[in-house]
PDB file of N, CA and C in Angstrom:
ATOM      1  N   UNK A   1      -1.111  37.842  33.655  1.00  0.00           N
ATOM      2  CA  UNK A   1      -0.557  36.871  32.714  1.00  0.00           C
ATOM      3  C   UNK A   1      -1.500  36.746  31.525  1.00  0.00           C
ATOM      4  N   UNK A   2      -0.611  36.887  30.361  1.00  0.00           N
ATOM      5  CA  UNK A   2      -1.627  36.550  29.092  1.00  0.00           C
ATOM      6  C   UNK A   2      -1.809  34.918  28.662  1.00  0.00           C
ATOM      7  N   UNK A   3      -2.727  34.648  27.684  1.00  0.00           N
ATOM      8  CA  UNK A   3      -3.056  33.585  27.629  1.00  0.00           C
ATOM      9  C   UNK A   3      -2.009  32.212  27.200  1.00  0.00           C
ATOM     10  N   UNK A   4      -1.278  32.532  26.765  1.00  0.00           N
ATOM     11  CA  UNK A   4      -0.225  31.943  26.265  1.00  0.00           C
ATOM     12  C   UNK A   4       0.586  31.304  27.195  1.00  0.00           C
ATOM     13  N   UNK A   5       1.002  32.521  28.212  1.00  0.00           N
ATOM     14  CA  UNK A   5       1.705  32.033  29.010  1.00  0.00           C
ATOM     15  C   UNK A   5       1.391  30.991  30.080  1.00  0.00           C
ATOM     16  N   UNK A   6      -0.031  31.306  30.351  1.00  0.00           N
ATOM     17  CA  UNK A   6      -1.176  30.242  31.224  1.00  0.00           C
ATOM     18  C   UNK A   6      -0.828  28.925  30.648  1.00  0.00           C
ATOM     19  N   UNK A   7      -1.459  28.867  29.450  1.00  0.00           N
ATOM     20  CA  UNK A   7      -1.191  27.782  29.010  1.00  0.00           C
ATOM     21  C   UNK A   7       0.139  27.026  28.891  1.00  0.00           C
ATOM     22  N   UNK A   8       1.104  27.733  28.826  1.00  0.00           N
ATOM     23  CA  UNK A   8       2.863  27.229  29.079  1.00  0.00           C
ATOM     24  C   UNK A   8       2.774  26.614  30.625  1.00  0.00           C
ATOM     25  N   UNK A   9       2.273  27.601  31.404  1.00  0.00           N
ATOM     26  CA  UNK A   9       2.343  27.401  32.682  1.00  0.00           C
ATOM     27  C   UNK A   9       1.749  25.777  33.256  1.00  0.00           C
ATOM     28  N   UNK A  10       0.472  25.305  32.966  1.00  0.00           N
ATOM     29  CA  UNK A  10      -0.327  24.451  32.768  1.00  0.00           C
ATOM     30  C   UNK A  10       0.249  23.486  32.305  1.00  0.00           C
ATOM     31  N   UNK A  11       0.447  23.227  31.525  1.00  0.00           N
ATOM     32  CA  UNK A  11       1.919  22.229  30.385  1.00  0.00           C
ATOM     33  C   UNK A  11       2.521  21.543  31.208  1.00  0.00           C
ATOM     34  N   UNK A  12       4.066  22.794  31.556  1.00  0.00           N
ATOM     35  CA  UNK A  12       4.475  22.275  32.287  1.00  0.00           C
ATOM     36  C   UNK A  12       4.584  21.816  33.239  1.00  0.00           C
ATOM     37  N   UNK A  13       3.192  22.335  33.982  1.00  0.00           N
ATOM     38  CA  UNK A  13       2.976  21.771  35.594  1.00  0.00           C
ATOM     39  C   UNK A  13       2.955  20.597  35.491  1.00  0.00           C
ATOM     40  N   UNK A  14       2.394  20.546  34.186  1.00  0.00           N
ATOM     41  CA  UNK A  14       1.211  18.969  34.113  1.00  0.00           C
ATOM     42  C   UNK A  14       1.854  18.158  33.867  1.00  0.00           C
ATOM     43  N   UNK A  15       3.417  18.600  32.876  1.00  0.00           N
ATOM     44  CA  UNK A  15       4.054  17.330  32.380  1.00  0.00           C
ATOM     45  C   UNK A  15       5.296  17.003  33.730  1.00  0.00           C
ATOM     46  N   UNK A  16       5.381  17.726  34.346  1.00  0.00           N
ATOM     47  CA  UNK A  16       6.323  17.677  35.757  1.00  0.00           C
ATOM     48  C   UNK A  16       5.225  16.536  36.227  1.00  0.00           C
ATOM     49  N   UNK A  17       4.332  17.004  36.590  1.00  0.00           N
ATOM     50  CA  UNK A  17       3.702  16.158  37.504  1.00  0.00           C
ATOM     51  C   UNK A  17       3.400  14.915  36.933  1.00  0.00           C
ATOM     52  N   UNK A  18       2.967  14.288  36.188  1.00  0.00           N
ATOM     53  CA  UNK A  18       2.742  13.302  35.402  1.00  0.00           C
ATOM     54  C   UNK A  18       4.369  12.603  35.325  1.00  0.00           C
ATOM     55  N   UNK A  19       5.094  13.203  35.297  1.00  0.00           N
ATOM     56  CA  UNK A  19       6.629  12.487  34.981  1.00  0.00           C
ATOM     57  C   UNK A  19       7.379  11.668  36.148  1.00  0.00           C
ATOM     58  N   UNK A  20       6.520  12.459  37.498  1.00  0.00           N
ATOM     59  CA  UNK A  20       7.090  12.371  38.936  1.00  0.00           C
ATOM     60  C   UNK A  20       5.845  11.252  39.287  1.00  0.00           C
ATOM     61  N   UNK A  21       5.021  11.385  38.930  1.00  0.00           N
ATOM     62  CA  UNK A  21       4.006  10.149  39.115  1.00  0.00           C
ATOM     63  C   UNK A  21       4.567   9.039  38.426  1.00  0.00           C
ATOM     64  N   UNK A  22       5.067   8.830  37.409  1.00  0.00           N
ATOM     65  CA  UNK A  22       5.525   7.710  36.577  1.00  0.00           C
ATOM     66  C   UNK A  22       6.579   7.033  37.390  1.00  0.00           C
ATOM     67  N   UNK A  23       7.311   7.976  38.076  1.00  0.00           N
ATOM     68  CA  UNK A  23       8.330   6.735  38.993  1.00  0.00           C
ATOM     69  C   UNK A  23       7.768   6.454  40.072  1.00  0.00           C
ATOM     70  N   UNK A  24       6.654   6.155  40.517  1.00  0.00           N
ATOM     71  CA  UNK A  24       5.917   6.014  42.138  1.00  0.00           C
ATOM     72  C   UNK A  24       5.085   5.238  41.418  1.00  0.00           C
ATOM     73  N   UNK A  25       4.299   4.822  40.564  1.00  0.00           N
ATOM     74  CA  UNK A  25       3.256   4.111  40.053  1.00  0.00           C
ATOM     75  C   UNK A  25       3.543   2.673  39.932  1.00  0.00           C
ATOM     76  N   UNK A  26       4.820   2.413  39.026  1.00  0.00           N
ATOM     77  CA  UNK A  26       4.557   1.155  38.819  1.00  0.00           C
ATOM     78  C   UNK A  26       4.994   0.292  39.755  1.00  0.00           C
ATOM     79  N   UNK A  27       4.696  -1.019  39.902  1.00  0.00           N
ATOM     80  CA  UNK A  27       5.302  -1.694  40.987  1.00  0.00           C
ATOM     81  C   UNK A  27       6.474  -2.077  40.294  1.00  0.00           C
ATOM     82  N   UNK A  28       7.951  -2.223  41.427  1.00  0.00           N
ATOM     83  CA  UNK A  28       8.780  -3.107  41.172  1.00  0.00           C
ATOM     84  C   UNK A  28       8.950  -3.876  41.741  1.00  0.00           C
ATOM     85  N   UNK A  29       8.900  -5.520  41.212  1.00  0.00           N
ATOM     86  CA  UNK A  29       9.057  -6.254  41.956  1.00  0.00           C
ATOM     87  C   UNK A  29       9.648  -7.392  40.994  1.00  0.00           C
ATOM     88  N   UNK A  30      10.296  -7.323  40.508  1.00  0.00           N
ATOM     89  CA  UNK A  30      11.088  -8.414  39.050  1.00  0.00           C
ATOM     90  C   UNK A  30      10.897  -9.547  39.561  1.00  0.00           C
ATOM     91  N   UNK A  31      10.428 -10.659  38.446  1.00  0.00           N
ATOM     92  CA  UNK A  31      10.836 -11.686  39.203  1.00  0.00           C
ATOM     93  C   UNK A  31      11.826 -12.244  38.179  1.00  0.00           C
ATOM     94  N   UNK A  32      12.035 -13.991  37.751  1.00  0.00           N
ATOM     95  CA  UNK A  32      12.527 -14.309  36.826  1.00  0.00           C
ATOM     96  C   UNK A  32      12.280 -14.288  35.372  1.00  0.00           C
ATOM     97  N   UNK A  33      11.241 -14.059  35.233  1.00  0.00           N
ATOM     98  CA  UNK A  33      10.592 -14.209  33.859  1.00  0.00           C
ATOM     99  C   UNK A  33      10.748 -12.160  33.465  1.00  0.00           C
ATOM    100  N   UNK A  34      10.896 -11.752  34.756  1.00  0.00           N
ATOM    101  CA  UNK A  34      11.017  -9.847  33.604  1.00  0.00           C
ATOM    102  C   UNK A  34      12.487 -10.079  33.782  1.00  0.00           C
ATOM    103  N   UNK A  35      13.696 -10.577  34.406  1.00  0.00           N
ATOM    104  CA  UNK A  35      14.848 -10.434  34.525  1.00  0.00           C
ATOM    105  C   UNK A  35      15.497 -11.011  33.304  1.00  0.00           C
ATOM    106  N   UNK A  36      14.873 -12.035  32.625  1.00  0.00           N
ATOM    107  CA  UNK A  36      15.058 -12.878  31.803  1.00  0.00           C
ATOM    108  C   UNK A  36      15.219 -12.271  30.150  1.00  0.00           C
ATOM    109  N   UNK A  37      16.453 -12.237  29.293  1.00  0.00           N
ATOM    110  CA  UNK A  37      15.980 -11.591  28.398  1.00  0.00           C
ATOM    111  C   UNK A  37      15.209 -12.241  27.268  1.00  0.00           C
ATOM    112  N   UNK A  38      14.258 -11.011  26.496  1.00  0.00           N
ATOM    113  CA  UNK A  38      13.428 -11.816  25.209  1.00  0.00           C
ATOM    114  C   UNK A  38      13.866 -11.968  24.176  1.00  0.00           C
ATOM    115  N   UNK A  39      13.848 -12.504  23.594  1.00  0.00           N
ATOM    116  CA  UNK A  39      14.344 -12.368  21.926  1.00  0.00           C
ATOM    117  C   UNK A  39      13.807 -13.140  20.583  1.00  0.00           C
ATOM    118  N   UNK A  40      12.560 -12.179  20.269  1.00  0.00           N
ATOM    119  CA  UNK A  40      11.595 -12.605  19.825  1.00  0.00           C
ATOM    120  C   UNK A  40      11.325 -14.588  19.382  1.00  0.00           C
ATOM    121  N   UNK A  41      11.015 -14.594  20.750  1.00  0.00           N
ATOM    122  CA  UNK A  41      10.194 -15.885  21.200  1.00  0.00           C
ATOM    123  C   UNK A  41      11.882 -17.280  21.049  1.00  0.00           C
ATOM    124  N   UNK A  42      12.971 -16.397  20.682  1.00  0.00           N
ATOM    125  CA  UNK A  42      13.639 -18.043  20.386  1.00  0.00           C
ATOM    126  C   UNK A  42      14.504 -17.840  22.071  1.00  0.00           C
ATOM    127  N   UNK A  43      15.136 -19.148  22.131  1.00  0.00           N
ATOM    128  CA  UNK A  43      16.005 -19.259  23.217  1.00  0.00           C
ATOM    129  C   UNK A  43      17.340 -18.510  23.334  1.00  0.00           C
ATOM    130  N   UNK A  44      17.670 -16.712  23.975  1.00  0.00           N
ATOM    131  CA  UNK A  44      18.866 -16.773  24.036  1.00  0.00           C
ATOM    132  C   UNK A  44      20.219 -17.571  23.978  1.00  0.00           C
ATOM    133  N   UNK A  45      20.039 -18.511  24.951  1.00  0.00           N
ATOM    134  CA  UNK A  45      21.267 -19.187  25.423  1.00  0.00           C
ATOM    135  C   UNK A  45      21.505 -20.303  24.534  1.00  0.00           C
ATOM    136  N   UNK A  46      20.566 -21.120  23.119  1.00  0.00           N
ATOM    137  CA  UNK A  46      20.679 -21.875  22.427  1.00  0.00           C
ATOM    138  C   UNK A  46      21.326 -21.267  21.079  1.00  0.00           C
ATOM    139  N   UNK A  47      21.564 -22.415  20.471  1.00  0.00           N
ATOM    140  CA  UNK A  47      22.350 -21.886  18.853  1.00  0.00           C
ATOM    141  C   UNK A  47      21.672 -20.750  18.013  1.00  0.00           C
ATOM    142  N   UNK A  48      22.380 -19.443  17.891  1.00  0.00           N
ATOM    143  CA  UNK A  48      22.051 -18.642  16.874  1.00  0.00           C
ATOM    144  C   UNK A  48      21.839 -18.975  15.282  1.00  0.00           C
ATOM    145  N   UNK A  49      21.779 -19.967  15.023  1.00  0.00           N
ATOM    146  CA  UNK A  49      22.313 -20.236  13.673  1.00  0.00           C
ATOM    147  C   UNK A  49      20.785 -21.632  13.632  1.00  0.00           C
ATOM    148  N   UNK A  50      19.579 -21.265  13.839  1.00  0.00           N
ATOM    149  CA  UNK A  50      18.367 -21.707  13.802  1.00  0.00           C
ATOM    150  C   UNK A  50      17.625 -21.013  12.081  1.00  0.00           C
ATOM    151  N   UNK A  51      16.994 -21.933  11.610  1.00  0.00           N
ATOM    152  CA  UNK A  51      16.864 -22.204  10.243  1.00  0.00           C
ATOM    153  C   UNK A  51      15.343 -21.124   9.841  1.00  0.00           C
ATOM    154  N   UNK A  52      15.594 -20.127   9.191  1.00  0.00           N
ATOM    155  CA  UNK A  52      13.964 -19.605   9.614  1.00  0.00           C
ATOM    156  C   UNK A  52      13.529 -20.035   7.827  1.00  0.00           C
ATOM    157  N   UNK A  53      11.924 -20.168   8.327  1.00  0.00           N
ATOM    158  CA  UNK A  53      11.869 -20.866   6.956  1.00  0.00           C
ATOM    159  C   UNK A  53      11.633 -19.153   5.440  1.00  0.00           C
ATOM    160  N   UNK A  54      11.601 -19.585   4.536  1.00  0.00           N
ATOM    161  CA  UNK A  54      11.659 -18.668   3.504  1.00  0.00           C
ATOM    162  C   UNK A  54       9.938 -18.484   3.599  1.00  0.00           C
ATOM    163  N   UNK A  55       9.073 -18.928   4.077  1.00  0.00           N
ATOM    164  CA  UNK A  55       8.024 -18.832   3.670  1.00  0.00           C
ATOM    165  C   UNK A  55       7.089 -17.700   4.077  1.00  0.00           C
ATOM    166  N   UNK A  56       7.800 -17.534   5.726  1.00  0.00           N
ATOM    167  CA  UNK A  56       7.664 -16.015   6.656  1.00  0.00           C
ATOM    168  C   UNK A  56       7.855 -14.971   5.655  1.00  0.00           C
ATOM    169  N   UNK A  57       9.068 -15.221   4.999  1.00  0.00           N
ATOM    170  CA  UNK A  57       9.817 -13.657   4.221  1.00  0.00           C
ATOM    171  C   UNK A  57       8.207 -13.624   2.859  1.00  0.00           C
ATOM    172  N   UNK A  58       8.039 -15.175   2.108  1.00  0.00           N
ATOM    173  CA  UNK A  58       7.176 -14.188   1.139  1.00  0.00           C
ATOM    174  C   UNK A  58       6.133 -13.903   1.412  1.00  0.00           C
ATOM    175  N   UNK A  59       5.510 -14.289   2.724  1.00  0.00           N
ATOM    176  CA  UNK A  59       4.033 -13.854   3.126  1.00  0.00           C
ATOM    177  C   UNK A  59       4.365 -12.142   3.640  1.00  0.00           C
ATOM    178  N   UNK A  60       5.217 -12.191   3.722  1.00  0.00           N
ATOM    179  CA  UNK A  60       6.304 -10.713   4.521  1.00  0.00           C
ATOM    180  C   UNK A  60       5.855  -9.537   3.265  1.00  0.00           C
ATOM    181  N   UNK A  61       6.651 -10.299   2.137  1.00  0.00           N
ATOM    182  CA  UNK A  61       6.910  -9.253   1.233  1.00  0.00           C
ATOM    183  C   UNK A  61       5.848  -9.415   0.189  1.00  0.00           C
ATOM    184  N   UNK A  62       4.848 -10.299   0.782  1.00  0.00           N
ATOM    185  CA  UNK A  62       3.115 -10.288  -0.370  1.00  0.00           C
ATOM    186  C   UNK A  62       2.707  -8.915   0.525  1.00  0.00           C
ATOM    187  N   UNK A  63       2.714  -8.946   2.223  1.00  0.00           N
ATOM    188  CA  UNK A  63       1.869  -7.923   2.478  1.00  0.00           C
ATOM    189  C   UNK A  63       3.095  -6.466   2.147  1.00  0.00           C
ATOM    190  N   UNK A  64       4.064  -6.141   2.120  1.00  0.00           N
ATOM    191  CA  UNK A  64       4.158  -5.233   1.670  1.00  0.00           C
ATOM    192  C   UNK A  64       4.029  -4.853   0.220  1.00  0.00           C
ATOM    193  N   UNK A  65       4.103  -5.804  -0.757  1.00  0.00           N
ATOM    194  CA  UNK A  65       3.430  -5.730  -1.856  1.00  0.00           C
ATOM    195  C   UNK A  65       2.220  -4.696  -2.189  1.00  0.00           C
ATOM    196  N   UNK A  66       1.701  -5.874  -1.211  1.00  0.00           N
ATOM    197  CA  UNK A  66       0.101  -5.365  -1.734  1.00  0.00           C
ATOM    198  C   UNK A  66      -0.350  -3.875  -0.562  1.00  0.00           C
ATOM    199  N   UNK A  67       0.750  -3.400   0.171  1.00  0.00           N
ATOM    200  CA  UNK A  67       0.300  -2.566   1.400  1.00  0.00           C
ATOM    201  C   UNK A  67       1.078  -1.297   0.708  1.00  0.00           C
ATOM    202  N   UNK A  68       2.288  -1.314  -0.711  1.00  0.00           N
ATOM    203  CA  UNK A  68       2.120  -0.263  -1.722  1.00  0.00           C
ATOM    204  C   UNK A  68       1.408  -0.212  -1.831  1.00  0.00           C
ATOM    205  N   UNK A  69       0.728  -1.350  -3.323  1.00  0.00           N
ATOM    206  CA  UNK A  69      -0.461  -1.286  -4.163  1.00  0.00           C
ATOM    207  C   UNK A  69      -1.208  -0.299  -3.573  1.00  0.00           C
ATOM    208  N   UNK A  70      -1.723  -0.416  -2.209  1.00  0.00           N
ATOM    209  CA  UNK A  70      -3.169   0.809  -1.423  1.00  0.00           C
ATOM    210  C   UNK A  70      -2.406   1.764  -1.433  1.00  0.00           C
ATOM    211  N   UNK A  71      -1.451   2.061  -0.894  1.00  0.00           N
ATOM    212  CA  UNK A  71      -0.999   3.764  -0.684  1.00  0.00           C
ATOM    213  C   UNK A  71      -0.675   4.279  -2.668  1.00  0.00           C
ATOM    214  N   UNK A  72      -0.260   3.353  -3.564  1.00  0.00           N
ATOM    215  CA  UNK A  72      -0.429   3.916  -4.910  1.00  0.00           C
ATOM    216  C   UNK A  72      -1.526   4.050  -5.095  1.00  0.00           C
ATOM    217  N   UNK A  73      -2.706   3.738  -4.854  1.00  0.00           N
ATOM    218  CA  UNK A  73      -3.376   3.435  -5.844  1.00  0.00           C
ATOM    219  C   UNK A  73      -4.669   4.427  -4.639  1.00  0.00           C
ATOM    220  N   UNK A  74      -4.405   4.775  -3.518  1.00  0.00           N
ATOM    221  CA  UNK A  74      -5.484   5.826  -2.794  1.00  0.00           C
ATOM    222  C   UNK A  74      -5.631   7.138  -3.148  1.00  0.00           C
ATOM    223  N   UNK A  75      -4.625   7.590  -4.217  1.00  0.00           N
ATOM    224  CA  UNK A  75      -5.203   8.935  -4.650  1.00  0.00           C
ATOM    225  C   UNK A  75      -6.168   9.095  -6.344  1.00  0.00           C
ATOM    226  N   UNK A  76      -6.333   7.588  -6.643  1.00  0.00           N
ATOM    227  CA  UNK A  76      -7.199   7.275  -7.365  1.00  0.00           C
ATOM    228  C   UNK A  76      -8.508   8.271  -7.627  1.00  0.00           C
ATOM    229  N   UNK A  77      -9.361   8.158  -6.710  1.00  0.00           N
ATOM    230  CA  UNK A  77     -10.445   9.319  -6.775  1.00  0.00           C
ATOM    231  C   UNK A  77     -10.228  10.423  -7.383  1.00  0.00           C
ATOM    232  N   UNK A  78      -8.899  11.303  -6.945  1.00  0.00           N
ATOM    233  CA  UNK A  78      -8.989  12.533  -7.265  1.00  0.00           C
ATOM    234  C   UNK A  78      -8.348  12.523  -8.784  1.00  0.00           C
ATOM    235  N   UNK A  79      -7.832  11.121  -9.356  1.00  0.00           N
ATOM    236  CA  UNK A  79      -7.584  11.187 -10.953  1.00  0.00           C
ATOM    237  C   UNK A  79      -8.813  11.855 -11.746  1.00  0.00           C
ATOM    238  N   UNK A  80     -10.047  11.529 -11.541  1.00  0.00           N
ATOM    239  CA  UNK A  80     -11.446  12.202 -12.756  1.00  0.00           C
ATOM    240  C   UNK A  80     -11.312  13.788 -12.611  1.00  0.00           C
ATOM    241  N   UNK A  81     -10.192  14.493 -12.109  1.00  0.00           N
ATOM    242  CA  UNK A  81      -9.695  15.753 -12.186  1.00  0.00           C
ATOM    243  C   UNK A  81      -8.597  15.800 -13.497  1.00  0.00           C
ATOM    244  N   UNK A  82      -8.272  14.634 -13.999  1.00  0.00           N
ATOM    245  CA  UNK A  82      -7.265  14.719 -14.823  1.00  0.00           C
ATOM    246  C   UNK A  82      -7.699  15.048 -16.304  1.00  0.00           C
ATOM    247  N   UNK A  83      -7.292  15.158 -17.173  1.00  0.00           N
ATOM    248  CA  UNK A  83      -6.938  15.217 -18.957  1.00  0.00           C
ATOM    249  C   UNK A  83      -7.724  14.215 -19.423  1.00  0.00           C
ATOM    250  N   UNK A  84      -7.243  12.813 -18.668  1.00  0.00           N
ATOM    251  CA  UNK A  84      -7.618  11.504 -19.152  1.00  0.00           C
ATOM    252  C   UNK A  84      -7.951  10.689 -18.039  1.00  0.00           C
ATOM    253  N   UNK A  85      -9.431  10.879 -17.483  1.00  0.00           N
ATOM    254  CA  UNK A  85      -9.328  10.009 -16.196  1.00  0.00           C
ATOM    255  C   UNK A  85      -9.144   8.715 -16.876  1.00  0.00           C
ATOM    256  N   UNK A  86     -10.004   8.463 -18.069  1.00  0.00           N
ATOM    257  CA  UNK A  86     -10.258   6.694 -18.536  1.00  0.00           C
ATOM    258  C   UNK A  86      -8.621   6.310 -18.626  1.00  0.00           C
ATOM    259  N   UNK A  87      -7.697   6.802 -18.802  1.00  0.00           N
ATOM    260  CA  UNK A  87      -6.102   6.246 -19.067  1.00  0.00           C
ATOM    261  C   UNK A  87      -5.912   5.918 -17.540  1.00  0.00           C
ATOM    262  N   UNK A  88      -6.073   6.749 -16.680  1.00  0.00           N
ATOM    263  CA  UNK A  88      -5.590   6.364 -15.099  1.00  0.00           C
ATOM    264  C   UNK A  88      -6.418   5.380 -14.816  1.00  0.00           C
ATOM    265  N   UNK A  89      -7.251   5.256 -14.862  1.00  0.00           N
ATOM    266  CA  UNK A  89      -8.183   3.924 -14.528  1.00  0.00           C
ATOM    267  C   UNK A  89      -8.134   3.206 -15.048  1.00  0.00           C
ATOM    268  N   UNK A  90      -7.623   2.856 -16.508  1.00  0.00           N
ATOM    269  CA  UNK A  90      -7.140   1.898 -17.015  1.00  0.00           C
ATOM    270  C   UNK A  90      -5.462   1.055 -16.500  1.00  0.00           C
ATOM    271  N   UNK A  91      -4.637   2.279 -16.508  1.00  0.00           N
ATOM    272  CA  UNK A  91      -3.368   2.096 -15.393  1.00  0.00           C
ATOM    273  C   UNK A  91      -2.978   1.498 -14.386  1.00  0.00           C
ATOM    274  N   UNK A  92      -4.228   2.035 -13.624  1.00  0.00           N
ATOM    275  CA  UNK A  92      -4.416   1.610 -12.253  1.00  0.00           C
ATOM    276  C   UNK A  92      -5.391   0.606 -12.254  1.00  0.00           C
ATOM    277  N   UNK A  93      -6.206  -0.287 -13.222  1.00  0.00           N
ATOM    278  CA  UNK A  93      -6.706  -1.352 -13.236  1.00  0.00           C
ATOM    279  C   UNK A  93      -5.565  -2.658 -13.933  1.00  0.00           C
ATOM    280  N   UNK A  94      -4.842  -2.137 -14.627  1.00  0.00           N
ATOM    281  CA  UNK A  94      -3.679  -2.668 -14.956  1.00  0.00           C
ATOM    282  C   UNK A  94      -2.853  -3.167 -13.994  1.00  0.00           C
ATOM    283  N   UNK A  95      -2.911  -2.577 -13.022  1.00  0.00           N
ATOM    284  CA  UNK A  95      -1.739  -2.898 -12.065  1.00  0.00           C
ATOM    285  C   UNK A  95      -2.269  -3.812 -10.739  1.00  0.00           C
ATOM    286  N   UNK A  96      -3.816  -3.645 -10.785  1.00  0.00           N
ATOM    287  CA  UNK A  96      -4.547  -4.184  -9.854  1.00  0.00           C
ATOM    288  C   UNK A  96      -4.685  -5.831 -10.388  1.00  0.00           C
ATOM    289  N   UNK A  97      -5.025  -5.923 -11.722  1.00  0.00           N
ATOM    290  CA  UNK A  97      -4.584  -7.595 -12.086  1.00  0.00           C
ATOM    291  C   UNK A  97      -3.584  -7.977 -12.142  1.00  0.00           C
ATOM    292  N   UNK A  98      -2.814  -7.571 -12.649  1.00  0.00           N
ATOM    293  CA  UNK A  98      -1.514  -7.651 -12.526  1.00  0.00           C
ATOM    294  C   UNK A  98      -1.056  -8.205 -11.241  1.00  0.00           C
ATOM    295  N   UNK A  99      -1.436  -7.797  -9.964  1.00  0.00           N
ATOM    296  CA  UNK A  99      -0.880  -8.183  -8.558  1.00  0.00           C
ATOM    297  C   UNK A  99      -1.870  -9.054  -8.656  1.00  0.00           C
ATOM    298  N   UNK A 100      -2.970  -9.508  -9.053  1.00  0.00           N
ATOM    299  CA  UNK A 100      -3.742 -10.200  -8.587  1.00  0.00           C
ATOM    300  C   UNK A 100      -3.209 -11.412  -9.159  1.00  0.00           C
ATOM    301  N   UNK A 101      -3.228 -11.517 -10.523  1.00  0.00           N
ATOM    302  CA  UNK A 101      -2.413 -12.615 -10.840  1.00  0.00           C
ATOM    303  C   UNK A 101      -1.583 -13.318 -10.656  1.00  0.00           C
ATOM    304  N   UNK A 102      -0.385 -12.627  -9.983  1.00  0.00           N
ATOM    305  CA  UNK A 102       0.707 -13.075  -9.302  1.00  0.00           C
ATOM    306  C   UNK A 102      -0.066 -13.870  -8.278  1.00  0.00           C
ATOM    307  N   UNK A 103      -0.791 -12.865  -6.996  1.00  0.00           N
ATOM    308  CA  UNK A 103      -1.659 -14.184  -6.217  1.00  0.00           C
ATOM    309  C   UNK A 103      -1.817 -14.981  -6.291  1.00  0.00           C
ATOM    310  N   UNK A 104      -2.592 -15.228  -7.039  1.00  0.00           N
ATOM    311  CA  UNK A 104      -3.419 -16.160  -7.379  1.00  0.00           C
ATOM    312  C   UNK A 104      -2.058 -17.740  -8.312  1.00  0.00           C
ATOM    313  N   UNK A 105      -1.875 -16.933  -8.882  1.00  0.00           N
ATOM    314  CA  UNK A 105      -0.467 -17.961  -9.374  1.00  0.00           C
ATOM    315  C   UNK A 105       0.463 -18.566  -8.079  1.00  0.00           C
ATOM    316  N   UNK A 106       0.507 -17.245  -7.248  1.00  0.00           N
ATOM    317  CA  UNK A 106       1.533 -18.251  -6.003  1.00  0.00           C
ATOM    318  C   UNK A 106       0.565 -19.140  -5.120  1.00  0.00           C
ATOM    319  N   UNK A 107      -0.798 -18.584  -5.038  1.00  0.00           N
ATOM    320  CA  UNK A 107      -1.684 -19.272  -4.562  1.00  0.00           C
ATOM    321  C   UNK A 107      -1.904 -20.930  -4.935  1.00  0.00           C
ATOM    322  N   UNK A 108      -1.798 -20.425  -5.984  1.00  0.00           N
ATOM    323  CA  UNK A 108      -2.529 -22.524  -6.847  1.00  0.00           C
ATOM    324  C   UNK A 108      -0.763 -22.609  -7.225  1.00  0.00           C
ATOM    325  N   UNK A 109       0.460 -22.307  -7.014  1.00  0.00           N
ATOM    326  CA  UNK A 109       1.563 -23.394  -6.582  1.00  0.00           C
ATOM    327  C   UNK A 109       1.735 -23.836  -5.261  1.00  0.00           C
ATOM    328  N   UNK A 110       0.957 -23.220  -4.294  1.00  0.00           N
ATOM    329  CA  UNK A 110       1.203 -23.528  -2.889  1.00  0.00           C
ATOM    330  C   UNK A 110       2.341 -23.003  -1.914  1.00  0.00           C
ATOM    331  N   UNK A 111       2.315 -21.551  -2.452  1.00  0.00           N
ATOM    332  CA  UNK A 111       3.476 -21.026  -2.315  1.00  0.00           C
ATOM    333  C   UNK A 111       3.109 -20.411  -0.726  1.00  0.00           C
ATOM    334  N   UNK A 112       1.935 -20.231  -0.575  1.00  0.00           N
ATOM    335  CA  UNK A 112       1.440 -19.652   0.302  1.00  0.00           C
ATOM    336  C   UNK A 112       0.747 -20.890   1.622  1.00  0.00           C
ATOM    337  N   UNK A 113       1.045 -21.879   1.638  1.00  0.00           N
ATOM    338  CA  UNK A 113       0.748 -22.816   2.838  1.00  0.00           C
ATOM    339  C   UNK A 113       2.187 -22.611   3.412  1.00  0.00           C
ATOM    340  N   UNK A 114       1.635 -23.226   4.923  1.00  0.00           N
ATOM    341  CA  UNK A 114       2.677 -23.092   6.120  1.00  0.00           C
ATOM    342  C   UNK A 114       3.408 -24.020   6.066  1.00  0.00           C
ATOM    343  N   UNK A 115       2.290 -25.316   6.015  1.00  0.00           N
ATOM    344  CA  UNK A 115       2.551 -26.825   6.155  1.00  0.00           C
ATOM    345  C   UNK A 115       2.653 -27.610   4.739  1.00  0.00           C
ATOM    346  N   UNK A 116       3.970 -28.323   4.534  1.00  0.00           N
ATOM    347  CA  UNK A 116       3.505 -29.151   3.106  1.00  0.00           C
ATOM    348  C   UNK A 116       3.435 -30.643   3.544  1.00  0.00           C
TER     349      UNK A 116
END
């Protein structure tokens, strides 16, 4: 047998066996609380029509905001390869106050407390 095939061979032993271990391992023993379904933390069996506040959504959509901003703004470094690094760094410092400001503005209206 060449090497390739060893290694196929190996694989699949391994993932057979590992797969057949997975149903013998865990215990079953349910009680009420795993039988029970979840739904992120509210009461199934109570009113669907529970009030969620708006304040979740903009702390929601500050971190995806600002969780672009990093993935735009991480190939930064390799801009001083460009024509004009000082324009990209100016760009991209542009855009970095820019979000910051907004912060800081929703910050000092209180846009960002839990509790008023």
């Amino acid at each position: 047998m060449n090497l390739v095939s060893t290694v196929f061979l190996i694989t699949a032993t391994l993932s057979i066996v590992l797969a057949l271990v997975s149903f013998w391992v865990p215990q079953m023993t349910p009680d009420h609380e795993k039988l029970s379904p979840y739904e992120c933390g509210f009461d199934p069996l109570g009113t669907a029509r529970l009030p969620f506040s708006l304040r979740f959504f903009l702390v929601a959509i500050l971190f995806l905001l600002f969780d672009l901003e990093i993935a735009l703004l991480l190939p930064l470094p390799w801009a001083d390869q460009l024509a004009s690094p000082l324009l990209t760094f100016f760009w991209a410092s542009s855009i970095l106050i820019l979000l910051t400001l907004g912060l800081v503005y929703e910050w000092l209206q209180g846009g960002l407390e839990w509790a008023e």
